[in-house]
C-alpha atoms as a PDB file:
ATOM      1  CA  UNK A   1     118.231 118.158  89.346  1.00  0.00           C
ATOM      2  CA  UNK A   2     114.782 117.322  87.415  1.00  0.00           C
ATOM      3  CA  UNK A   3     113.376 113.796  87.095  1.00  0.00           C
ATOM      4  CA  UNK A   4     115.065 113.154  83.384  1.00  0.00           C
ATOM      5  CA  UNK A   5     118.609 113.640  85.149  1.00  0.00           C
ATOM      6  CA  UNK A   6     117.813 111.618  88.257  1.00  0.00           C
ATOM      7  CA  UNK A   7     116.351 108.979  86.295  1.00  0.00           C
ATOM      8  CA  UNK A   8     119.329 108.653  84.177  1.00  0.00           C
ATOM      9  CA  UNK A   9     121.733 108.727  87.345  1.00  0.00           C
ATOM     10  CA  UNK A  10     120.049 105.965  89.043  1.00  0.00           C
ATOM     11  CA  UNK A  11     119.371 103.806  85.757  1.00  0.00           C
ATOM     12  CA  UNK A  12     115.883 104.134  86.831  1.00  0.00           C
ATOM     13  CA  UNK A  13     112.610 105.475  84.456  1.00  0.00           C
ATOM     14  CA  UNK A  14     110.653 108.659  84.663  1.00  0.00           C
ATOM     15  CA  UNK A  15     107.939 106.797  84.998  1.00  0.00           C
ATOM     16  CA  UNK A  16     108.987 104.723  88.219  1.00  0.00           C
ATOM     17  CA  UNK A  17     110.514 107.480  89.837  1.00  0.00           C
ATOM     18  CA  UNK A  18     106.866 108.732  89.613  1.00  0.00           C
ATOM     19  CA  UNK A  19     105.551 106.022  91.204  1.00  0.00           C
ATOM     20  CA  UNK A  20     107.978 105.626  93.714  1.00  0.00           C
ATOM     21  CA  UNK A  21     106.825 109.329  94.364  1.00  0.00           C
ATOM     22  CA  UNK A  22     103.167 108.680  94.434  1.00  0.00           C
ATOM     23  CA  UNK A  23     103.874 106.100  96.744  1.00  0.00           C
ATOM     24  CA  UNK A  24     105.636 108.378  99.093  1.00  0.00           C
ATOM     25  CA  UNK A  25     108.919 106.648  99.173  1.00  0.00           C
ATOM     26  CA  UNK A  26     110.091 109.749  96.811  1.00  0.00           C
ATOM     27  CA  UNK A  27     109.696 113.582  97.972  1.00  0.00           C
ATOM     28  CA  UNK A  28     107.554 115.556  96.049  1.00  0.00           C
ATOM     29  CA  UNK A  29     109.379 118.770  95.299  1.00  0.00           C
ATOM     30  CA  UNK A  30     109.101 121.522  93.072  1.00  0.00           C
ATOM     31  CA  UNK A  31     111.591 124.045  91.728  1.00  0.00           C
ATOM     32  CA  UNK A  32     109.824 127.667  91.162  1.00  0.00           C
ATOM     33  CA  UNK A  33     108.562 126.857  87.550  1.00  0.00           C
ATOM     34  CA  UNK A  34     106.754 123.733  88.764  1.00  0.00           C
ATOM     35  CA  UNK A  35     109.116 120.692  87.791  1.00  0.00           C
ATOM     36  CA  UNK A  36     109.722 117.926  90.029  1.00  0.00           C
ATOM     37  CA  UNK A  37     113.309 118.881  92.006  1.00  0.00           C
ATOM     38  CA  UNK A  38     115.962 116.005  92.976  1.00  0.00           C
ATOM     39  CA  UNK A  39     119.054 116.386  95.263  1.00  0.00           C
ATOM     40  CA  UNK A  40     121.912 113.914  96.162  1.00  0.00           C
ATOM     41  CA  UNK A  41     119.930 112.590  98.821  1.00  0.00           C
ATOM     42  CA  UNK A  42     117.124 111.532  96.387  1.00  0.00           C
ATOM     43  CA  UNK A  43     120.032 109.832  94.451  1.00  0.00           C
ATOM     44  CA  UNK A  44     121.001 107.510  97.400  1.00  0.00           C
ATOM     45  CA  UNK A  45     117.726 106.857  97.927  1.00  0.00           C
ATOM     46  CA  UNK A  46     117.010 105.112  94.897  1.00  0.00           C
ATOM     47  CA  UNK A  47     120.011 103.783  94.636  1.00  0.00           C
ATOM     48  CA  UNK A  48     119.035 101.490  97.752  1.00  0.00           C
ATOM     49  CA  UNK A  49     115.535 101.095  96.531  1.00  0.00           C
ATOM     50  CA  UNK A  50     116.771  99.139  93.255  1.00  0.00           C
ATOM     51  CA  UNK A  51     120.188  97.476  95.020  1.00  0.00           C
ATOM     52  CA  UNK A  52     117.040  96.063  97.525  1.00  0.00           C
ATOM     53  CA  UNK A  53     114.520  95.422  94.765  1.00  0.00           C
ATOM     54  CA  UNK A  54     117.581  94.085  92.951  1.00  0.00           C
ATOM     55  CA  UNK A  55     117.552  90.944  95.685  1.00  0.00           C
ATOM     56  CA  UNK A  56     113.907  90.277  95.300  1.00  0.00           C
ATOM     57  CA  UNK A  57     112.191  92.802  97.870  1.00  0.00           C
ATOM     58  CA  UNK A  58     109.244  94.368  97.082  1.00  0.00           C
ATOM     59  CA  UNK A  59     108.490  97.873  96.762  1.00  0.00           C
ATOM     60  CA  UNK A  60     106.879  98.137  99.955  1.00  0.00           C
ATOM     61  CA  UNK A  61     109.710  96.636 101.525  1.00  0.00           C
ATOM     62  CA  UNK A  62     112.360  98.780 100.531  1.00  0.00           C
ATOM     63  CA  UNK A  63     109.990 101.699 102.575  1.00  0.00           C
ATOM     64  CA  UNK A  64     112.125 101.644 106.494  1.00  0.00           C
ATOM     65  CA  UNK A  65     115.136 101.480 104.420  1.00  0.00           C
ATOM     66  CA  UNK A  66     114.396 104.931 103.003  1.00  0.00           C
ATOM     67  CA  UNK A  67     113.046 106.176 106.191  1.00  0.00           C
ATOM     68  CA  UNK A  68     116.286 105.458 107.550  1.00  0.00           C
ATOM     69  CA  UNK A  69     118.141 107.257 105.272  1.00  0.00           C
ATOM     70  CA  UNK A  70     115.587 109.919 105.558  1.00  0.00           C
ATOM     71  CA  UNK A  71     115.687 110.191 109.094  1.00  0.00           C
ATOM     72  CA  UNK A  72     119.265 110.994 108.503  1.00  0.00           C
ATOM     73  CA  UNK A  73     121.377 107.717 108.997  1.00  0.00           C
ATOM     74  CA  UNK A  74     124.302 107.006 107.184  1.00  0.00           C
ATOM     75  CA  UNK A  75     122.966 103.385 105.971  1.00  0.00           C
ATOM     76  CA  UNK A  76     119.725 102.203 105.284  1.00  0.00           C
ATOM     77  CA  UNK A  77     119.845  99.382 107.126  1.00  0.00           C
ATOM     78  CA  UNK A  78     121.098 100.854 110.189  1.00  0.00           C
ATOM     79  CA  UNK A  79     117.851 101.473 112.213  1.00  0.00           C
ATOM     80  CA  UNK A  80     115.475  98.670 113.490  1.00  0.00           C
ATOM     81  CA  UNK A  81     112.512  98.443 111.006  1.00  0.00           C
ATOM     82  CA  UNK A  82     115.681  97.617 108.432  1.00  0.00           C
ATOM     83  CA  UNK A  83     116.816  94.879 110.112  1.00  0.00           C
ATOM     84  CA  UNK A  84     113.316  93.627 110.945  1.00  0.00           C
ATOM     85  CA  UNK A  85     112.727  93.437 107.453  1.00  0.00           C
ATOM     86  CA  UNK A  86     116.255  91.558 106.642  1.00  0.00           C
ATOM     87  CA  UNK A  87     115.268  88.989 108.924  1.00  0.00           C
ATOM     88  CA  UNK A  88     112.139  88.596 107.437  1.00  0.00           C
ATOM     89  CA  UNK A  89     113.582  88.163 104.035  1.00  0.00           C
ATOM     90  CA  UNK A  90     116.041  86.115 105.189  1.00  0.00           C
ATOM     91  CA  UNK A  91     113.205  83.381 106.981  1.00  0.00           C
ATOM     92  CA  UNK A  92     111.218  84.313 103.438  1.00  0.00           C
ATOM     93  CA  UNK A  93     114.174  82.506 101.383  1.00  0.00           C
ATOM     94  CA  UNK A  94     114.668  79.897 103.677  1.00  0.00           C
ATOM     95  CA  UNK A  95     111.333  78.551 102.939  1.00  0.00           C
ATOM     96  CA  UNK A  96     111.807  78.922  99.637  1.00  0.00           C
ATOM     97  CA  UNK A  97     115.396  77.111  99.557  1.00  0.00           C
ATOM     98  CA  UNK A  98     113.534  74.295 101.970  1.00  0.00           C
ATOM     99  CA  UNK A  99     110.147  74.056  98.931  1.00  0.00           C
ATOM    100  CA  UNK A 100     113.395  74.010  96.198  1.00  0.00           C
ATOM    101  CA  UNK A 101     114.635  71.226  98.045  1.00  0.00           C
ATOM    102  CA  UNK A 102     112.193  69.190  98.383  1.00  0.00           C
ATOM    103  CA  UNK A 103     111.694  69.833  94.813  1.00  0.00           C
ATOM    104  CA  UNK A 104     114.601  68.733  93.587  1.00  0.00           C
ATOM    105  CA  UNK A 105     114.681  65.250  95.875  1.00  0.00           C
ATOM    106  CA  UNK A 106     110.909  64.547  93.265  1.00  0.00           C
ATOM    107  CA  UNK A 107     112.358  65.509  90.501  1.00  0.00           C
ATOM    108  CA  UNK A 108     116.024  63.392  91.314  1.00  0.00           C
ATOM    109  CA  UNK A 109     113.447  60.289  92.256  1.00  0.00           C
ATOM    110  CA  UNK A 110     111.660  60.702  89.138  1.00  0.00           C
ATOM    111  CA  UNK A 111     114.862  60.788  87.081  1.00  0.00           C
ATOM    112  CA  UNK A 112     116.320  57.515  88.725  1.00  0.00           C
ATOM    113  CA  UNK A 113     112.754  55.980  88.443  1.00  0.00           C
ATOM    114  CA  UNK A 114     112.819  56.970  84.650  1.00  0.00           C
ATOM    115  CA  UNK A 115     116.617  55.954  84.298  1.00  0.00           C
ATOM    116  CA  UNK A 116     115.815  52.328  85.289  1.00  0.00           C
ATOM    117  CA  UNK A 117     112.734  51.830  83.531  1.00  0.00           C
ATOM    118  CA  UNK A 118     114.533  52.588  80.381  1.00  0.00           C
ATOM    119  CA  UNK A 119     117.368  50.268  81.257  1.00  0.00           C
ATOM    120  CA  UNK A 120     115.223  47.339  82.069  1.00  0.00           C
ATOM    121  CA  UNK A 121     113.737  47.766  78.998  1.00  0.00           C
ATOM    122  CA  UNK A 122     116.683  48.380  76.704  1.00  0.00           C
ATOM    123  CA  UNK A 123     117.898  44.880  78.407  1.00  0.00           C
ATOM    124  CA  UNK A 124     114.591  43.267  77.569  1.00  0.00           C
ATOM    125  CA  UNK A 125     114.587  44.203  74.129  1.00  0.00           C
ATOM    126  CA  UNK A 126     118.805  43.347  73.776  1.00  0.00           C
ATOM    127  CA  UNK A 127     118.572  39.967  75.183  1.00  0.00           C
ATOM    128  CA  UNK A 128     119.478  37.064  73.340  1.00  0.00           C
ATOM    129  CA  UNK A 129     117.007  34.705  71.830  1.00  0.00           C
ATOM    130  CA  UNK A 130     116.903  31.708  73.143  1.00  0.00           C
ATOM    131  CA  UNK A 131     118.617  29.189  70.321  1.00  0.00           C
ATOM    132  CA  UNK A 132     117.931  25.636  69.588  1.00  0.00           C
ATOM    133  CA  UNK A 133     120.976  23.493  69.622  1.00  0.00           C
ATOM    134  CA  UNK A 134     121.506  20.793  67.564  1.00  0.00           C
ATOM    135  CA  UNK A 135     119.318  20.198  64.733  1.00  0.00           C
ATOM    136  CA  UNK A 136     117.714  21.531  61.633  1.00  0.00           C
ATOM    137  CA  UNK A 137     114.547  22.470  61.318  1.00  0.00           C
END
């Protein structure tokens, strides 16, 4: 299959199937008159190339996934490199959930902060004057 077909099976560009191919995680073959030439394999390829960059890895990261397939495994994520990188991701988002938590304990301080300034103030400013009792002015 050429480039146009491949791109429109994955739901992937022209143009980033050229990149992925200047970047070597896409073979580089031509048919007899020249134009880039796609199999099935090139189709599950990319298809784990976007389901990864699809979680938030990076380009480069996606790269011992394809090598696995590549190599000739039935998954991806079967060899070691894959799982390397999965763990790697996985200590990656931790962080991240652990700096979004934090986050979220300043900004839930700040909001209980703000919450009872403005209800100290909407009691000082609802508070009854004081009245004289008795006489007339």
């Amino acid at each position: 299959m050429r480039i146009g077909e491949l791109a429109a099976r994955t739901g992937a560009t022209t143009r980033a199937l050229r990149y992925y191919e200047a970047r070597g995680l896409l073979p580089a073959r031509r048919d007899g008159q020249g134009h880039r030439a796609y199999g099935e394999e090139d189709v599950r390829l990319l298809q784990q190339i976007r389901t990864l960059r699809d979680f938030g890895f990076e380009l480069e990261e996606t790269r011992p996934f394809v090598e696995c397939l590549r190599a000739g495994h039935p998954e991806g994520d079967s060899c070691p490199a894959s799982l390397a990188v999965y763990r790697r991701k996985l200590d990656e988002l931790d962080a991240l959930i652990g700096e979004l938590r934090a986050v979220r304990e300043k900004v839930a301080g700040q909001l209980d902060r703000a919450e009872r300034a403005k209800d100290a103030l909407a009691a000082e400013l609802t508070e009854p004057e004081c009245e004289m009792g008795g006489g007339t002015w």
